[in-house]
PDB file of N, CA and C in Angstrom:
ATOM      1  N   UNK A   1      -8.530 -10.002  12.079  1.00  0.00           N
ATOM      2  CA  UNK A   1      -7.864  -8.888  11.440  1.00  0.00           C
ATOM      3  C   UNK A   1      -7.136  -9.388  10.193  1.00  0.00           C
ATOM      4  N   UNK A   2      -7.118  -8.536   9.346  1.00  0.00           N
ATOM      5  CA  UNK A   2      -6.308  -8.835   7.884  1.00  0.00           C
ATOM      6  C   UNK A   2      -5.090  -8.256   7.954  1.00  0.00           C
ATOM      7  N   UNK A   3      -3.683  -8.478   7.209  1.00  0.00           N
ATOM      8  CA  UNK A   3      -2.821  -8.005   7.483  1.00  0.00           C
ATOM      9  C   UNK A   3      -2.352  -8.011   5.690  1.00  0.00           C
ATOM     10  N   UNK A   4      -1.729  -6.609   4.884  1.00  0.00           N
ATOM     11  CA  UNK A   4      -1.501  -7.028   3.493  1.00  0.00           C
ATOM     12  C   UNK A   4       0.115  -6.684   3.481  1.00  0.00           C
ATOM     13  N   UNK A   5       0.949  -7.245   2.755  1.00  0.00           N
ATOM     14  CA  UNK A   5       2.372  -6.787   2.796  1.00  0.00           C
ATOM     15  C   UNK A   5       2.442  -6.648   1.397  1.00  0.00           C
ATOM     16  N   UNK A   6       2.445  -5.577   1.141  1.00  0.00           N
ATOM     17  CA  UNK A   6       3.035  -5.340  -0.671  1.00  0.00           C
ATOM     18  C   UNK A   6       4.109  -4.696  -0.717  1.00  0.00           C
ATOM     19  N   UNK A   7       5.007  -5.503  -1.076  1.00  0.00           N
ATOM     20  CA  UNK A   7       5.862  -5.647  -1.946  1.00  0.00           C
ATOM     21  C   UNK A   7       6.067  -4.734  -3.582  1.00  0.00           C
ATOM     22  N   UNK A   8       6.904  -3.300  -3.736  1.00  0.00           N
ATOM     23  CA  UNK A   8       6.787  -2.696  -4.686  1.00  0.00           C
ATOM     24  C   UNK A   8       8.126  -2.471  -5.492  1.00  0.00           C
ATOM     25  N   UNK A   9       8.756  -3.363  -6.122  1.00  0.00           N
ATOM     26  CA  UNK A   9      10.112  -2.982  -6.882  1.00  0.00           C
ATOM     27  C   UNK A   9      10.012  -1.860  -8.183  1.00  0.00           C
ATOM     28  N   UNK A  10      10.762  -0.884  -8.095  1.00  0.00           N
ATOM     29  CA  UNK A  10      10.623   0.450  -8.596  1.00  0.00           C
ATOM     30  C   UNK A  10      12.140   0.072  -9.238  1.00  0.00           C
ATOM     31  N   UNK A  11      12.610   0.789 -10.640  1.00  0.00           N
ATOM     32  CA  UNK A  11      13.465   1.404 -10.916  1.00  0.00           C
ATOM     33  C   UNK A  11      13.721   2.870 -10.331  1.00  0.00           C
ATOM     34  N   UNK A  12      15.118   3.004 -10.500  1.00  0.00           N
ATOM     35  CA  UNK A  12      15.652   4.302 -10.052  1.00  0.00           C
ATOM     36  C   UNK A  12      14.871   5.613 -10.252  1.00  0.00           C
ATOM     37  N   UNK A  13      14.358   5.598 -11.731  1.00  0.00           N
ATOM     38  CA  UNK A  13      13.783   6.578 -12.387  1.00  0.00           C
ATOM     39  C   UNK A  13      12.257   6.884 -12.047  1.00  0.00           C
ATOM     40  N   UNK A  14      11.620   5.808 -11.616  1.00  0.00           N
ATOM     41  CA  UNK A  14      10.091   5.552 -10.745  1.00  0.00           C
ATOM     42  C   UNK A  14      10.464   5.665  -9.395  1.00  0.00           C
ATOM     43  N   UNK A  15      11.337   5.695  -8.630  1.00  0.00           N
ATOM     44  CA  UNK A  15      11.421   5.807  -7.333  1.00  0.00           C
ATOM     45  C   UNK A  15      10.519   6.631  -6.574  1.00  0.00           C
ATOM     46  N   UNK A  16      10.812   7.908  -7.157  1.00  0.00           N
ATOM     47  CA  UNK A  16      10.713   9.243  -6.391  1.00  0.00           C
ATOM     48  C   UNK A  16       9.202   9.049  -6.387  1.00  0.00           C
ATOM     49  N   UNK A  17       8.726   8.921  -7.999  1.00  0.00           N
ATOM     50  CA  UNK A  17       7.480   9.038  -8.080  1.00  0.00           C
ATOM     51  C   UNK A  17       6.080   8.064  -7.740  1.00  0.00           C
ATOM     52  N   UNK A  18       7.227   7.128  -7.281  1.00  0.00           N
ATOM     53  CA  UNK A  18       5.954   5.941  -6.655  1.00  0.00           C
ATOM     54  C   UNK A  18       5.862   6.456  -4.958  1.00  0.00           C
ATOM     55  N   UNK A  19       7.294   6.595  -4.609  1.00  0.00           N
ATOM     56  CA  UNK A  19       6.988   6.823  -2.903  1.00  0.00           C
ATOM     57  C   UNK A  19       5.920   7.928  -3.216  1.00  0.00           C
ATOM     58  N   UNK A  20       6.174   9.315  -3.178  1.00  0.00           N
ATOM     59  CA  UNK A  20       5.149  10.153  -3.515  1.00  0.00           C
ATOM     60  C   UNK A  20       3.193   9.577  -3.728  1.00  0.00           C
ATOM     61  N   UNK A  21       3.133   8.465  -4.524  1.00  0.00           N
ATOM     62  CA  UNK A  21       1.922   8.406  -4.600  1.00  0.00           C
ATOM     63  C   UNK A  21       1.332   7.428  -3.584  1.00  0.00           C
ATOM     64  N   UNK A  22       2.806   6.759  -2.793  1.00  0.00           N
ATOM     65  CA  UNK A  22       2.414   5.251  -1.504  1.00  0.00           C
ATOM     66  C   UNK A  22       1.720   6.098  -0.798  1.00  0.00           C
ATOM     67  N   UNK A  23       2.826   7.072  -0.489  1.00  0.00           N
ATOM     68  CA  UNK A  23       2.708   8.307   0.696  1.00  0.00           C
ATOM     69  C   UNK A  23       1.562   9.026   0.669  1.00  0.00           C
ATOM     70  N   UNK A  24       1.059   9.426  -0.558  1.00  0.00           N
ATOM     71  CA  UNK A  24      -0.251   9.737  -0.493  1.00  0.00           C
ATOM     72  C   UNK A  24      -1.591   8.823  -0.233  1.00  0.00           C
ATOM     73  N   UNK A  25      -0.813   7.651  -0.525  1.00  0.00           N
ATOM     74  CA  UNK A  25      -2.057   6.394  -0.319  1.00  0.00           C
ATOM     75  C   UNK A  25      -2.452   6.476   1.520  1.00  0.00           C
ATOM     76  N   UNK A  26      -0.912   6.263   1.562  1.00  0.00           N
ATOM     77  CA  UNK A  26      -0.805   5.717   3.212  1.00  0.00           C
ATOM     78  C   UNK A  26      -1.740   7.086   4.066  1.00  0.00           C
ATOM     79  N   UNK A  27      -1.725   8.226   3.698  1.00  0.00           N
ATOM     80  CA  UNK A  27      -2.325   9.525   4.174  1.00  0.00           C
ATOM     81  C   UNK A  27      -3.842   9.663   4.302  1.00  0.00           C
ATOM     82  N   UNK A  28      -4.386   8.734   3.356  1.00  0.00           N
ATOM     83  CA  UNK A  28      -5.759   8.782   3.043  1.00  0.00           C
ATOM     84  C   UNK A  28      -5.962   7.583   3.569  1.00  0.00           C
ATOM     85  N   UNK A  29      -5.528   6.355   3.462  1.00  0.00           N
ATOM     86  CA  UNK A  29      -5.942   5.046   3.952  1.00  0.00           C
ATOM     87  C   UNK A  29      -5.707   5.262   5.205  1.00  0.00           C
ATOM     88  N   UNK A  30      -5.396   5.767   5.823  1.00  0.00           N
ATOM     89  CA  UNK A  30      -5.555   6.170   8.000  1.00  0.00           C
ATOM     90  C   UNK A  30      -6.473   6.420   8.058  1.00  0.00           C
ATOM     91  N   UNK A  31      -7.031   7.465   6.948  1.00  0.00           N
ATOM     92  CA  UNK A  31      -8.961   7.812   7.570  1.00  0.00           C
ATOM     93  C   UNK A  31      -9.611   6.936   7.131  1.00  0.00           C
ATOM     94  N   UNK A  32      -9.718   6.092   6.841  1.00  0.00           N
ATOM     95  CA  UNK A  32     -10.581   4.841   6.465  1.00  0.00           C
ATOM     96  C   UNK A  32     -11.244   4.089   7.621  1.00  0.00           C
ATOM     97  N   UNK A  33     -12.069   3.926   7.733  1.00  0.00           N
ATOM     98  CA  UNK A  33     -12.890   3.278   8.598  1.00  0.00           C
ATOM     99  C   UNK A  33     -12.469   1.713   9.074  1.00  0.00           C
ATOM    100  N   UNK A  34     -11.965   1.068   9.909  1.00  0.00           N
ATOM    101  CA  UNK A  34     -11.640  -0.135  10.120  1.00  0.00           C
ATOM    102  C   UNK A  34      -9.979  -0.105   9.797  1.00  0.00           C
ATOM    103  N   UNK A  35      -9.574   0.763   9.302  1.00  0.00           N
ATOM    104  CA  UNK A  35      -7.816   0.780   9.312  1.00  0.00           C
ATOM    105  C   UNK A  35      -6.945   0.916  10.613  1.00  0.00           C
ATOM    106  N   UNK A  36      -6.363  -0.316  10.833  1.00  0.00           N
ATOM    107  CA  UNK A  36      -5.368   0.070  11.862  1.00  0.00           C
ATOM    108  C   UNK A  36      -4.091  -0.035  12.189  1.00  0.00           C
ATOM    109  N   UNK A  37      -3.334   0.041  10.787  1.00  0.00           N
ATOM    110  CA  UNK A  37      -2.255   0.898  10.418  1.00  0.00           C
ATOM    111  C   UNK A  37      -2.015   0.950   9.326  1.00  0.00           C
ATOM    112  N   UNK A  38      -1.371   1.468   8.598  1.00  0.00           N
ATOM    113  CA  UNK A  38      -0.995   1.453   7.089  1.00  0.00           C
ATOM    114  C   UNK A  38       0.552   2.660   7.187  1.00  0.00           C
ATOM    115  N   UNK A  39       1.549   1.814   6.418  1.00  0.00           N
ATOM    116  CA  UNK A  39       2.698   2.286   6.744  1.00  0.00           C
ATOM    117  C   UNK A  39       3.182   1.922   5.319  1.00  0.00           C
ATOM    118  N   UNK A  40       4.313   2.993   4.894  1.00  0.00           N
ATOM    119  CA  UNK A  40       5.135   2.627   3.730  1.00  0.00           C
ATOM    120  C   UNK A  40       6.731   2.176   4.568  1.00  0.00           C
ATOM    121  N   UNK A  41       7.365   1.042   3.863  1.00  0.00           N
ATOM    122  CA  UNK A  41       9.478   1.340   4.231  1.00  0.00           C
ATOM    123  C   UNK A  41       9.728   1.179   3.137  1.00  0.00           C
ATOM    124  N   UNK A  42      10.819   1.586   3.491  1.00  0.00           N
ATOM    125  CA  UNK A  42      12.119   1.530   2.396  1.00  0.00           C
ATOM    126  C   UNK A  42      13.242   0.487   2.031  1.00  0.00           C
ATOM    127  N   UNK A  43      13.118  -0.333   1.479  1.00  0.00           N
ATOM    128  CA  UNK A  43      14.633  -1.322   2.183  1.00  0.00           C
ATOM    129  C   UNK A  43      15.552  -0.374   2.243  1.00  0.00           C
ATOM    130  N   UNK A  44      16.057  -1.020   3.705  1.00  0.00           N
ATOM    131  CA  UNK A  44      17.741  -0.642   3.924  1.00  0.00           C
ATOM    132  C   UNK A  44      18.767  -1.236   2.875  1.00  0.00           C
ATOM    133  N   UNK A  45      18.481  -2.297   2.832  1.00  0.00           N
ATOM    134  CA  UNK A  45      19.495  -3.045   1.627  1.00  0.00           C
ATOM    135  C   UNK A  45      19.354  -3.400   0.266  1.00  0.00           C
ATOM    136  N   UNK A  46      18.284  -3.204  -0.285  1.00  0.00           N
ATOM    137  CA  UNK A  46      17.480  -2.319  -1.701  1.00  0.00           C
ATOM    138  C   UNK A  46      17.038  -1.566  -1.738  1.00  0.00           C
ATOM    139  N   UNK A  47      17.827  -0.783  -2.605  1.00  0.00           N
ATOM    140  CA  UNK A  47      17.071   0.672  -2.618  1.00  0.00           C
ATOM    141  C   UNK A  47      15.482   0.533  -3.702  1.00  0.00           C
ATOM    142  N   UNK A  48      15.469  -0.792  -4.659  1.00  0.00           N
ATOM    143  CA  UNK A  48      14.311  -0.430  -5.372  1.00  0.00           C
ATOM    144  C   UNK A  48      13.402  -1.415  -5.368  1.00  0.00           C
ATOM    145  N   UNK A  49      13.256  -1.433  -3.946  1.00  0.00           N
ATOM    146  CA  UNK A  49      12.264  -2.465  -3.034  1.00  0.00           C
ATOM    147  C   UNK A  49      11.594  -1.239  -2.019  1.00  0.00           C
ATOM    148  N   UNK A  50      10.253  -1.469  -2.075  1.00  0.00           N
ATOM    149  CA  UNK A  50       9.575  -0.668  -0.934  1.00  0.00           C
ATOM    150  C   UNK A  50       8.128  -1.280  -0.494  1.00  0.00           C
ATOM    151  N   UNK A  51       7.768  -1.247   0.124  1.00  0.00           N
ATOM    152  CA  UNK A  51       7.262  -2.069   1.188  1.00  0.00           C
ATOM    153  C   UNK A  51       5.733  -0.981   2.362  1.00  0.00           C
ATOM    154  N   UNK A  52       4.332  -1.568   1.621  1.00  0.00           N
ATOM    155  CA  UNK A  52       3.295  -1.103   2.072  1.00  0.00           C
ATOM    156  C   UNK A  52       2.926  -2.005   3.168  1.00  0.00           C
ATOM    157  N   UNK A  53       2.776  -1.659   4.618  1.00  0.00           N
ATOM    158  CA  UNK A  53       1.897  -2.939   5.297  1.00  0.00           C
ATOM    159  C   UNK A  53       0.672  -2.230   5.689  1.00  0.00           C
ATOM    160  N   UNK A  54      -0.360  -3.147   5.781  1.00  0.00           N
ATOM    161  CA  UNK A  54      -1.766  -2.654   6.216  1.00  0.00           C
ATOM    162  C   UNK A  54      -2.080  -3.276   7.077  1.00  0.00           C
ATOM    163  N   UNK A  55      -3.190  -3.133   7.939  1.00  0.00           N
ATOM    164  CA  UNK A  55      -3.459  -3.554   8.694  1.00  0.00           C
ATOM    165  C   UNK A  55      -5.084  -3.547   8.824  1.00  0.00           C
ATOM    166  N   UNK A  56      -6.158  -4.317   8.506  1.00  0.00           N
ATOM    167  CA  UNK A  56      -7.650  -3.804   8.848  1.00  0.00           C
ATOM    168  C   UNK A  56      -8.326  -4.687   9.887  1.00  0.00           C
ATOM    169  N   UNK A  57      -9.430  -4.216  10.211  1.00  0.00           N
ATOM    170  CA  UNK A  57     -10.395  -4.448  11.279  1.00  0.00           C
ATOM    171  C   UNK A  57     -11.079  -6.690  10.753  1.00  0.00           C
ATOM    172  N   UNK A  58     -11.273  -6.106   9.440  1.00  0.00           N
ATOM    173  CA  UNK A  58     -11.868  -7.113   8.845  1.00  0.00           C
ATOM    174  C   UNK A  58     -12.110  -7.065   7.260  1.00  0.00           C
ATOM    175  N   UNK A  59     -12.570  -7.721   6.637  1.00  0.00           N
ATOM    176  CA  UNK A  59     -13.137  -7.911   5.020  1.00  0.00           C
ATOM    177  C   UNK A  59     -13.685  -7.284   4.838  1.00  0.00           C
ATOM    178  N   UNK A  60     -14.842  -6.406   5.407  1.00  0.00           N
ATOM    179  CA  UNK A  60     -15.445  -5.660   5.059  1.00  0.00           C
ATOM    180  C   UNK A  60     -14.890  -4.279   4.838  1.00  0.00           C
ATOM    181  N   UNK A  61     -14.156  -4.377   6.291  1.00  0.00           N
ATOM    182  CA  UNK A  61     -13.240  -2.551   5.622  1.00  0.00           C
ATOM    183  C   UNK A  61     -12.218  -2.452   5.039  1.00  0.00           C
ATOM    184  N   UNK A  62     -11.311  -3.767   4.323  1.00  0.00           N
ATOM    185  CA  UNK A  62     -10.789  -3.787   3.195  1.00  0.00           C
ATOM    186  C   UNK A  62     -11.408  -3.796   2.270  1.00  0.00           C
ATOM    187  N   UNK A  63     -12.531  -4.389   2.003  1.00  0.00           N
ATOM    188  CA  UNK A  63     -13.147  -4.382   0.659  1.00  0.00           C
ATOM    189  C   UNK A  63     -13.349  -2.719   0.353  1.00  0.00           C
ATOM    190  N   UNK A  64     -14.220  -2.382   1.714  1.00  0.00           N
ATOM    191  CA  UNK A  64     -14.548  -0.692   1.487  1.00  0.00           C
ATOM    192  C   UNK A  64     -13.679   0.208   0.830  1.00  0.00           C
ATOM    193  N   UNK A  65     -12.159  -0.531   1.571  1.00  0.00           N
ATOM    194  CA  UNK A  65     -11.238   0.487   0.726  1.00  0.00           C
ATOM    195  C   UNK A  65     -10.537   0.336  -0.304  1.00  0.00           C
ATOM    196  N   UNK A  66     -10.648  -0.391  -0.970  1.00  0.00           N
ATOM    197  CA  UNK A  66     -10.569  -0.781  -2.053  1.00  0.00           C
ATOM    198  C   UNK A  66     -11.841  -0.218  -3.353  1.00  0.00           C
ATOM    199  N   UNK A  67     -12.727   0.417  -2.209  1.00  0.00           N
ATOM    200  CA  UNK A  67     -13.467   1.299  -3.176  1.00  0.00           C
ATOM    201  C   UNK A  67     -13.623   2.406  -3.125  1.00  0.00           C
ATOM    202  N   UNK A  68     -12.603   2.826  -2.616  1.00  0.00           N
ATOM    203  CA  UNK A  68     -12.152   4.582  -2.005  1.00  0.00           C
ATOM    204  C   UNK A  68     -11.669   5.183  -3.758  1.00  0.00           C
ATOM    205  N   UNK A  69     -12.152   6.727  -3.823  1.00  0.00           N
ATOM    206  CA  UNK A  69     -11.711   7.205  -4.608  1.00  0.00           C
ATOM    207  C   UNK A  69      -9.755   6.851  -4.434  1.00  0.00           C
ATOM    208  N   UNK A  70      -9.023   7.460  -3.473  1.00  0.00           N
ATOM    209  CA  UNK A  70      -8.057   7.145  -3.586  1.00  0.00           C
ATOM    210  C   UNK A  70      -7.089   6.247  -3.783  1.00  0.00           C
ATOM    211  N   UNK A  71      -7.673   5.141  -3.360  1.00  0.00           N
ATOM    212  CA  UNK A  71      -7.582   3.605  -4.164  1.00  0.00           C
ATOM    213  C   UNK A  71      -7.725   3.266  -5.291  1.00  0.00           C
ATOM    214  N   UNK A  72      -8.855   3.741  -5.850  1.00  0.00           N
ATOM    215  CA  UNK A  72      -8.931   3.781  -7.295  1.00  0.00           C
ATOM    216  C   UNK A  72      -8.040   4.836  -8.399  1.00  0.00           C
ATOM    217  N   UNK A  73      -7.633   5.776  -7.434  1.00  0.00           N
ATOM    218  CA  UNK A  73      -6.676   6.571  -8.234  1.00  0.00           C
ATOM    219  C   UNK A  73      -5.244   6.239  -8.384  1.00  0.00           C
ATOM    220  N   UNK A  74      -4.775   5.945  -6.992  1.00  0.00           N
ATOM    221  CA  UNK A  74      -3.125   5.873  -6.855  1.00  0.00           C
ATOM    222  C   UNK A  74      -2.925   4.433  -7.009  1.00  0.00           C
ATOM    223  N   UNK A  75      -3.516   3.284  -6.516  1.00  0.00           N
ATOM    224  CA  UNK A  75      -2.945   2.337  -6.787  1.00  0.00           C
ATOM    225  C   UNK A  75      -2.874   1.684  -7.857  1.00  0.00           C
ATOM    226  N   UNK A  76      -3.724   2.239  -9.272  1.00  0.00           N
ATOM    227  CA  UNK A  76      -3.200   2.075 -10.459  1.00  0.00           C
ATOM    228  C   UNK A  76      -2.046   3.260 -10.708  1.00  0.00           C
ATOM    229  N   UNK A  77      -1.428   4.392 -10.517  1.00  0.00           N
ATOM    230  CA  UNK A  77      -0.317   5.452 -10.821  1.00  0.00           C
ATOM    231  C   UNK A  77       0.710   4.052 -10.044  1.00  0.00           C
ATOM    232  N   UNK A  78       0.620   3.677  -9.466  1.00  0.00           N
ATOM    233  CA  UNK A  78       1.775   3.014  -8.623  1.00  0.00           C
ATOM    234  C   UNK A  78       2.315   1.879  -9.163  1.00  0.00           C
ATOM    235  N   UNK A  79       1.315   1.240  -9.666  1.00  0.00           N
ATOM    236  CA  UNK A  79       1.282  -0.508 -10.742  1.00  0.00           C
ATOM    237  C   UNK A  79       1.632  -0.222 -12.233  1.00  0.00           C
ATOM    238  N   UNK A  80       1.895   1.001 -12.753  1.00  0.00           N
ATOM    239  CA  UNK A  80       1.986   2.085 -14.012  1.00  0.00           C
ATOM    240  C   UNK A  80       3.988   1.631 -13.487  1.00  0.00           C
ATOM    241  N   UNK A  81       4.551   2.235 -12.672  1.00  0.00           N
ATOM    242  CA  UNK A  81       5.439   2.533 -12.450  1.00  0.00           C
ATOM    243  C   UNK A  81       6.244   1.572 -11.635  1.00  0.00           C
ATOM    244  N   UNK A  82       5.534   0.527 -11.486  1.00  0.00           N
ATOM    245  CA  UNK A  82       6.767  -0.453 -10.198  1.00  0.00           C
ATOM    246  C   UNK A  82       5.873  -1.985 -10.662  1.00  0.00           C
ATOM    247  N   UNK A  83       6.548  -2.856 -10.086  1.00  0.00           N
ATOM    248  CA  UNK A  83       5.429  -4.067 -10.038  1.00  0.00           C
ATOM    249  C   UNK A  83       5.019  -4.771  -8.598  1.00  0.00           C
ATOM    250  N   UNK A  84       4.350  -5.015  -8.155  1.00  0.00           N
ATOM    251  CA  UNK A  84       3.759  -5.198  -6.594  1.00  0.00           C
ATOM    252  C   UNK A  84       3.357  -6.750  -6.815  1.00  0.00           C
ATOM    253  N   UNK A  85       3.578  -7.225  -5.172  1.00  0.00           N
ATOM    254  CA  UNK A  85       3.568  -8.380  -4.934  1.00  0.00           C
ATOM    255  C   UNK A  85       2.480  -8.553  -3.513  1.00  0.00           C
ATOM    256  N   UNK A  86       1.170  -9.179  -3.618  1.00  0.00           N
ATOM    257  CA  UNK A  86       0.996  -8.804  -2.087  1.00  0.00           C
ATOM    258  C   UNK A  86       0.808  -9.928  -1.282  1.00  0.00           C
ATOM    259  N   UNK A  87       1.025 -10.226  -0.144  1.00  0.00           N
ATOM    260  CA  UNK A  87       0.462 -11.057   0.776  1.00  0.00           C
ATOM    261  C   UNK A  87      -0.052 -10.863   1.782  1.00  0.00           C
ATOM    262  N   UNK A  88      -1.095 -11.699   1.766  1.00  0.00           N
ATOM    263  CA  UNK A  88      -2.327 -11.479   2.723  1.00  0.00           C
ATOM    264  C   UNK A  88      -2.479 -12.296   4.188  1.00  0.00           C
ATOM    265  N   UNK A  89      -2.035 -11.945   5.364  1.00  0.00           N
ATOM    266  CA  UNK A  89      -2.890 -12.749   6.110  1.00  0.00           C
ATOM    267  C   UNK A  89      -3.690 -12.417   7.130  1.00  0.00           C
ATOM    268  N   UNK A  90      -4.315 -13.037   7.917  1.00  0.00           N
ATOM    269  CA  UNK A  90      -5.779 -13.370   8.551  1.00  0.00           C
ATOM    270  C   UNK A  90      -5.226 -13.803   9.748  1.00  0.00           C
ATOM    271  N   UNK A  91      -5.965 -13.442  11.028  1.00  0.00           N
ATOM    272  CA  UNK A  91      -5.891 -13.595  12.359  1.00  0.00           C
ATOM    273  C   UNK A  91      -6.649 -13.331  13.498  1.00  0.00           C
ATOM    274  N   UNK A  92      -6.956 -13.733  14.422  1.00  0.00           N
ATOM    275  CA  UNK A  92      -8.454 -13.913  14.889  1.00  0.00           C
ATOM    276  C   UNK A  92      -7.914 -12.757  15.987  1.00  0.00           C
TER     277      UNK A  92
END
C-alpha cells in the first residue's frame, strides 16, 4: 500500500479557497478505484497548514489517479494558491 501526506501552507486570503477545492478533491478521490482513504485536516496549531492523507491499494491506482479529470483540474487550482509538500510511503 502507498501512503501520501501533503502538506499545504495557505495564506489567510487562500484559505477558504483551497479547503473548498481539497474538499472537492477528497469527494472524488473516494470513488477512485484502489483508494482507501483520502482525508483533508486542519492544524489545530496552524491555522495556514492543512494536511491531505491518502491512502492507495498500489502504483497502479495512484498513477490512475493522477489521471483523473479531477486531479488534473483541482490539484493545479490548489498549487495556484498554497505551496504543497508531499511524502510518500510504501508498505507491504
Amino acid at each position: 500500500m502507498i501512503r501520501l501526506n501533503v502538506f499545504i501552507q495557505v495564506t489567510e486570503a487562500n484559505r477558504a479557497s483551497v479547503l473548498e477545492s481539497a474538499k472537492e478533491l477528497v469527494a472524488s478521490s473516494l470513488k477512485d478505484n484502489g483508494c482507501i482513504a483520502y482525508d483533508i485536516f486542519e492544524s489545530s496549531t496552524r491555522k495556514e497548514v492543512l494536511m491531505i492523507c491518502e491512502t492507495w491499494l498500489n502504483e497502479e491506482s495512484l498513477s490512475a489517479h493522477e489521471q483523473t479529470p479531477h486531479f488534473i483540474t483541482l490539484v493545479p487550482q490548489i498549487q495556484k494558491l498554497g505551496s504543497m509538500k508531499i511524502e510518500k510511503f510504501e508498505w507491504a
